[in-house]
Protein backbone atom coordinates (compact mmCIF):
# COMPACT_ATOMS: atom_id res chain seq x y z
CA UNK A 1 2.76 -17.07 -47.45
CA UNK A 2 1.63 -19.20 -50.58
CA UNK A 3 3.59 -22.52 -50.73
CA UNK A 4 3.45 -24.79 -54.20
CA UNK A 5 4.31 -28.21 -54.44
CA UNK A 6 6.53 -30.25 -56.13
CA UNK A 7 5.59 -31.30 -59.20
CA UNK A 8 8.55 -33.66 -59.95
CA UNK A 9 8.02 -35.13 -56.61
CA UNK A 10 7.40 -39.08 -56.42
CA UNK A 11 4.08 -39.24 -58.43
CA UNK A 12 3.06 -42.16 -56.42
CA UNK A 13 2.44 -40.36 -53.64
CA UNK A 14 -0.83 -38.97 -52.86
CA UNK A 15 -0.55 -35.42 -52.62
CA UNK A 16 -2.86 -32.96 -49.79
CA UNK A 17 -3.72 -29.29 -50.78
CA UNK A 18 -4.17 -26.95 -48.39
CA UNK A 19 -6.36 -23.80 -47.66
CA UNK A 20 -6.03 -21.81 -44.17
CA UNK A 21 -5.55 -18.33 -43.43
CA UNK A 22 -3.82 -18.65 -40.35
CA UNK A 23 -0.13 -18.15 -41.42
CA UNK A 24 1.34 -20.22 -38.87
CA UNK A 25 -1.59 -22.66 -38.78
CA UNK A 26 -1.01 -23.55 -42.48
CA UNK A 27 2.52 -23.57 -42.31
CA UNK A 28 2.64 -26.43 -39.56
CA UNK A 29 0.27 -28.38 -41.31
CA UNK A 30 1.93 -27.99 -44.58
CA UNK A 31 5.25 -28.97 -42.46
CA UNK A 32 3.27 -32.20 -41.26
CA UNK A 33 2.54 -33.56 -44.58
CA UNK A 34 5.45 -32.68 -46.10
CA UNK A 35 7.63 -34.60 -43.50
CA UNK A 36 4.91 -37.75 -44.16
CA UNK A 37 4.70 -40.13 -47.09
CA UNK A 38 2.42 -37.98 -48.59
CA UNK A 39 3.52 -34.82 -50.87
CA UNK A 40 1.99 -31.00 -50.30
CA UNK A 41 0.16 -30.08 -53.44
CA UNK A 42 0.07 -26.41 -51.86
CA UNK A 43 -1.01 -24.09 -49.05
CA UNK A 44 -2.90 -21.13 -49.78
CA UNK A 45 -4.47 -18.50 -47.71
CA UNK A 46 -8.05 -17.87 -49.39
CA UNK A 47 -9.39 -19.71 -51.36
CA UNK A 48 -10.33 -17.15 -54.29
CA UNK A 49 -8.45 -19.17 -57.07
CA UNK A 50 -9.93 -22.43 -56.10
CA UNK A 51 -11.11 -23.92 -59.36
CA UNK A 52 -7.36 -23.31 -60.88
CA UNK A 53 -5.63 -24.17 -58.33
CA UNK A 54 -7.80 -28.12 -58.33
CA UNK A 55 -7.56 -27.93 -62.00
CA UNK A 56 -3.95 -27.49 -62.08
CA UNK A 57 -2.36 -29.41 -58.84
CA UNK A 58 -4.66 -32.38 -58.89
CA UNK A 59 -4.56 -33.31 -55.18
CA UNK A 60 -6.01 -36.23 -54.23
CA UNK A 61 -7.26 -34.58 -50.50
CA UNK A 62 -8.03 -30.89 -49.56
CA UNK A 63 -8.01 -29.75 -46.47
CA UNK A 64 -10.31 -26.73 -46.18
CA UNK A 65 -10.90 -23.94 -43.32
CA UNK A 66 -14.33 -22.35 -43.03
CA UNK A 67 -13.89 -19.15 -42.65
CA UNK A 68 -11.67 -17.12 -45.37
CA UNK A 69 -11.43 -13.92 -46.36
CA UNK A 70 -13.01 -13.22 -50.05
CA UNK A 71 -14.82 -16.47 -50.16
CA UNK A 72 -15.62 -19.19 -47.32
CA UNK A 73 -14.81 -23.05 -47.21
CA UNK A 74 -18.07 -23.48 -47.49
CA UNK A 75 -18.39 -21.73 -51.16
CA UNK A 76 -15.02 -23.16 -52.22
CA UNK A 77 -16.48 -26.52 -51.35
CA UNK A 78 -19.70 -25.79 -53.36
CA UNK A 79 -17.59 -24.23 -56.55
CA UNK A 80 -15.43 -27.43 -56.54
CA UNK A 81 -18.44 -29.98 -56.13
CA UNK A 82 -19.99 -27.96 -59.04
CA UNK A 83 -17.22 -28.62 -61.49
CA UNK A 84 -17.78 -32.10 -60.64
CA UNK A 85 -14.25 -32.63 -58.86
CA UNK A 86 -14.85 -35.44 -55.94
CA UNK A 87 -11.45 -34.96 -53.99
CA UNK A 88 -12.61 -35.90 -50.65
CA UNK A 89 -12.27 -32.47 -48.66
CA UNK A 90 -11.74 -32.18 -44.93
CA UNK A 91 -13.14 -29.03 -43.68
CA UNK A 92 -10.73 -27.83 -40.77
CA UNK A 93 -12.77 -25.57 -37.88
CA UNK A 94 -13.19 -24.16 -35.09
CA UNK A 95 -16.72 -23.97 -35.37
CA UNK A 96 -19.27 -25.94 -33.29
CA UNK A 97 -22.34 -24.64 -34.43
CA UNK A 98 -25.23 -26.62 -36.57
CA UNK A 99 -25.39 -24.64 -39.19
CA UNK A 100 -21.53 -24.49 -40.19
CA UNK A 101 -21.03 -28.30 -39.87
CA UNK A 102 -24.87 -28.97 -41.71
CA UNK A 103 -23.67 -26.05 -44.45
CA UNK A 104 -20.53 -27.77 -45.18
CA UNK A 105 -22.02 -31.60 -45.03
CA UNK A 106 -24.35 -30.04 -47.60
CA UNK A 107 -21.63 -28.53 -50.37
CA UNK A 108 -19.98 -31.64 -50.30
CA UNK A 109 -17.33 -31.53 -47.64
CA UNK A 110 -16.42 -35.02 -46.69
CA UNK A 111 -15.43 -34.73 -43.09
CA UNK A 112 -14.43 -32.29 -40.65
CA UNK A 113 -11.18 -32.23 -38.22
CA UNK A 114 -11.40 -29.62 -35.08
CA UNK A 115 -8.54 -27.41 -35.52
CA UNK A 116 -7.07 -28.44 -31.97
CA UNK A 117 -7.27 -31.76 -32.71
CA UNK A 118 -5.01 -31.79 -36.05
CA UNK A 119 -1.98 -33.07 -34.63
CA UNK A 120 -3.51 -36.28 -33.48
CA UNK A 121 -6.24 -36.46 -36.36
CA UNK A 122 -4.99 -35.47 -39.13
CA UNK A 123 -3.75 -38.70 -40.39
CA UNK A 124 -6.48 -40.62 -39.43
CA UNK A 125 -8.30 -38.78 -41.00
CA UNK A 126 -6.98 -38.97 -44.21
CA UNK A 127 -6.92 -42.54 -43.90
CA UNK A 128 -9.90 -42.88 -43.01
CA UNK A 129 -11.20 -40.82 -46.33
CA UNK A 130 -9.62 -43.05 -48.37
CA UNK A 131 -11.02 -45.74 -47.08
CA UNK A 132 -14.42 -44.27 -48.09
CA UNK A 133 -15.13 -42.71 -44.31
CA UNK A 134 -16.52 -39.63 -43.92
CA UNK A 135 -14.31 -38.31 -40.44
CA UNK A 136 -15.68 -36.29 -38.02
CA UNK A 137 -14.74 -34.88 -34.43
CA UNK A 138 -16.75 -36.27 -31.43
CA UNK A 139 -18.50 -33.53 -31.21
CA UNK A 140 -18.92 -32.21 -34.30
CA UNK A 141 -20.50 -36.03 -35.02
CA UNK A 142 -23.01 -35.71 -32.22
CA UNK A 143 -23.86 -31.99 -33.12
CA UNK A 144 -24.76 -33.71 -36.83
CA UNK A 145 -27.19 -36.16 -34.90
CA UNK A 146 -28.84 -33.59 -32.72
CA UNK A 147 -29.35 -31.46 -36.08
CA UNK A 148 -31.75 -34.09 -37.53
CA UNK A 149 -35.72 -31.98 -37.54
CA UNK A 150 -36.88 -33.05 -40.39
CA UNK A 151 -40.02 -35.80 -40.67
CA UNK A 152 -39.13 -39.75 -41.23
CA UNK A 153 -39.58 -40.83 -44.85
CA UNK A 154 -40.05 -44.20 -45.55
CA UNK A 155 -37.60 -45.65 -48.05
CA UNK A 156 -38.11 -49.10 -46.61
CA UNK A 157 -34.91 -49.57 -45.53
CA UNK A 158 -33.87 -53.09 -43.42
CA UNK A 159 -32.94 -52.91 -39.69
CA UNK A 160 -29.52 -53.64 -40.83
CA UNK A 161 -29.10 -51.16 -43.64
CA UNK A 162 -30.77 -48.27 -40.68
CA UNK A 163 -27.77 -49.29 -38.38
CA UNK A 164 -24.65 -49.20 -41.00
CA UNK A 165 -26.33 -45.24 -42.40
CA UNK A 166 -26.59 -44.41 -38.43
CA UNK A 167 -22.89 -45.55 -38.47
CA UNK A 168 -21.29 -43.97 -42.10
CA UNK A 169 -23.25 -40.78 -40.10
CA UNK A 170 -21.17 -40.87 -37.00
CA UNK A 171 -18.17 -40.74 -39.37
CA UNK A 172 -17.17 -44.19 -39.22
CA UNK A 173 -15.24 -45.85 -41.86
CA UNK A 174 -16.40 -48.74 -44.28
CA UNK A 175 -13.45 -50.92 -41.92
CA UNK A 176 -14.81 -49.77 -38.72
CA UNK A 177 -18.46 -50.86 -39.44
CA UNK A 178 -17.68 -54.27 -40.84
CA UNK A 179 -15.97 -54.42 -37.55
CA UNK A 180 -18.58 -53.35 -35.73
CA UNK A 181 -21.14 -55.62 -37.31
CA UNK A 182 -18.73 -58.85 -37.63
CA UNK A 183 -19.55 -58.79 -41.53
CA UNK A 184 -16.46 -58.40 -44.38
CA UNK A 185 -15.92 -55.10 -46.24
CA UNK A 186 -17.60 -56.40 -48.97
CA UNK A 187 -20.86 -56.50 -47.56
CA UNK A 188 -20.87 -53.70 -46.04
CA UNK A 189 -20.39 -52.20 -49.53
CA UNK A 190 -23.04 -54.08 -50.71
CA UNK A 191 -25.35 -52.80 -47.69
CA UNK A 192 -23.82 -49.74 -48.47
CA UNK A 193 -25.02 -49.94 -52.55
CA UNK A 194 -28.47 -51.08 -51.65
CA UNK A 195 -28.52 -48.11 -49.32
CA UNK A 196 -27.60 -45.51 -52.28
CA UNK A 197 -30.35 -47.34 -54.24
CA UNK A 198 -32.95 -46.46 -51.94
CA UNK A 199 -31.75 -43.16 -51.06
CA UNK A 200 -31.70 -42.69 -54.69
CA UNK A 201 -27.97 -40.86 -54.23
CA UNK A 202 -24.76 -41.36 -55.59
CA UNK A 203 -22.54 -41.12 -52.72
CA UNK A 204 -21.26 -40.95 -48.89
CA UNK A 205 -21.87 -37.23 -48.73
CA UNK A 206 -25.20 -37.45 -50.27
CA UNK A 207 -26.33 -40.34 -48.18
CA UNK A 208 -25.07 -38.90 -45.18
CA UNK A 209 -26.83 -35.65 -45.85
CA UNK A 210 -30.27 -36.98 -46.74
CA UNK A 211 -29.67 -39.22 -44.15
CA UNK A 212 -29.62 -36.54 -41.48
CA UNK A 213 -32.07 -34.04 -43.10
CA UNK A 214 -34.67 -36.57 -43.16
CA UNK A 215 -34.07 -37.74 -39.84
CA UNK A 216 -33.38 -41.54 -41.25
CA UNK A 217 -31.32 -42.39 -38.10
């Protein structure tokens, strides 16, 4: 079942697109955010029409399973990231494996939600994207730390600017670290800048990704 949104719905609301095979999967959580304050863009069950379907809903989330028929999550994530789109995409799995969750970190994917824990997370999670988090499960989180192999490189980063990348790498949200640190938001985005600097990147994703390949934390 393929479900469209509503394009003459309230255009202040942020609208969620959705790709996930499982019929009665995507149907609940196309139920969920349609009974929220946010508006379905659309629910799909592949994700072979990808670039039209971004092009011509412009959703401001996507949440994206990994495995598809036709073409993975994984792909669709790369194909978007490669026409330059940067809708924050939460990848939605089952999967607990390295190379999945490393994969998807990798094309782009700016969080991931455990399928059994959508009903609780989903939200959250959303929120937390906007917020400029990068959400991950527990152990989908700890299964990114264990993953790191790769030799230190030293890009002279400060004790403090270390802890807040080993924290945007557990997932945590810009909020949630200034919490964590007793600083504002502000300086954690200016920690946060410096840290991009350094990295020489241009965003969470990438920062997070170099961040674990290169075993920075």
């Amino acid at each position: 079942m393929e479900m469209a949104g509503n394009n003459n719905a309230n255009q202040m609301s942020q609208s969620v697109l959705i790709y996930e095979d499982n019929d009665l999967l995507r149907e609940s959580i196309a139920t969920m955010i349609a009974q929220s304050h946010l508006q379905l863009a659309g629910a799909y069950p592949n994700v072979l029409t990808v670039d039209a379907d971004v092009k011509k809903l412009a959703p401001d989330y996507i949440l994206m399973d990994i495995d598809m028929p036709g073409m993975t999550g994984i792909e669709a994530v790369r194909k978007i990231r490669k026409l330059q789109y940067t809708t924050p995409i939460i990848m939605l799995t089952v999967f607990d494996d390295n190379k999945n969750v490393l994969d998807a970190l990798q094309a782009g994917a700016s969080g991931y939600i455990l399928k059994k824990h959508l009903s609780n997370k989903l939200f959250e999670a959303l929120e937390e994207v906007q917020q400029g988090g990068a959400p991950m499960s527990p152990s989908i989180a700890r299964l990114v730390i264990q993953s790191m192999r790769h030799p230190l490189t030293d890009y002279q980063l400060t004790p403090r600017e270390k802890e807040i990348l080993r924290s945007l790498s557990k997932g945590n949200s810009y909020k949630l670290i200034a919490a964590d640190f007793e600083i504002s938001i502000d300086t954690v985005r200016a920690h946060i800048k410096k840290i991009y600097e350094k990295l020489q990147v241009h965003s969470q994703t990438e920062a997070v990704s170099k961040a674990l390949n290169e075993k920075l934390v």
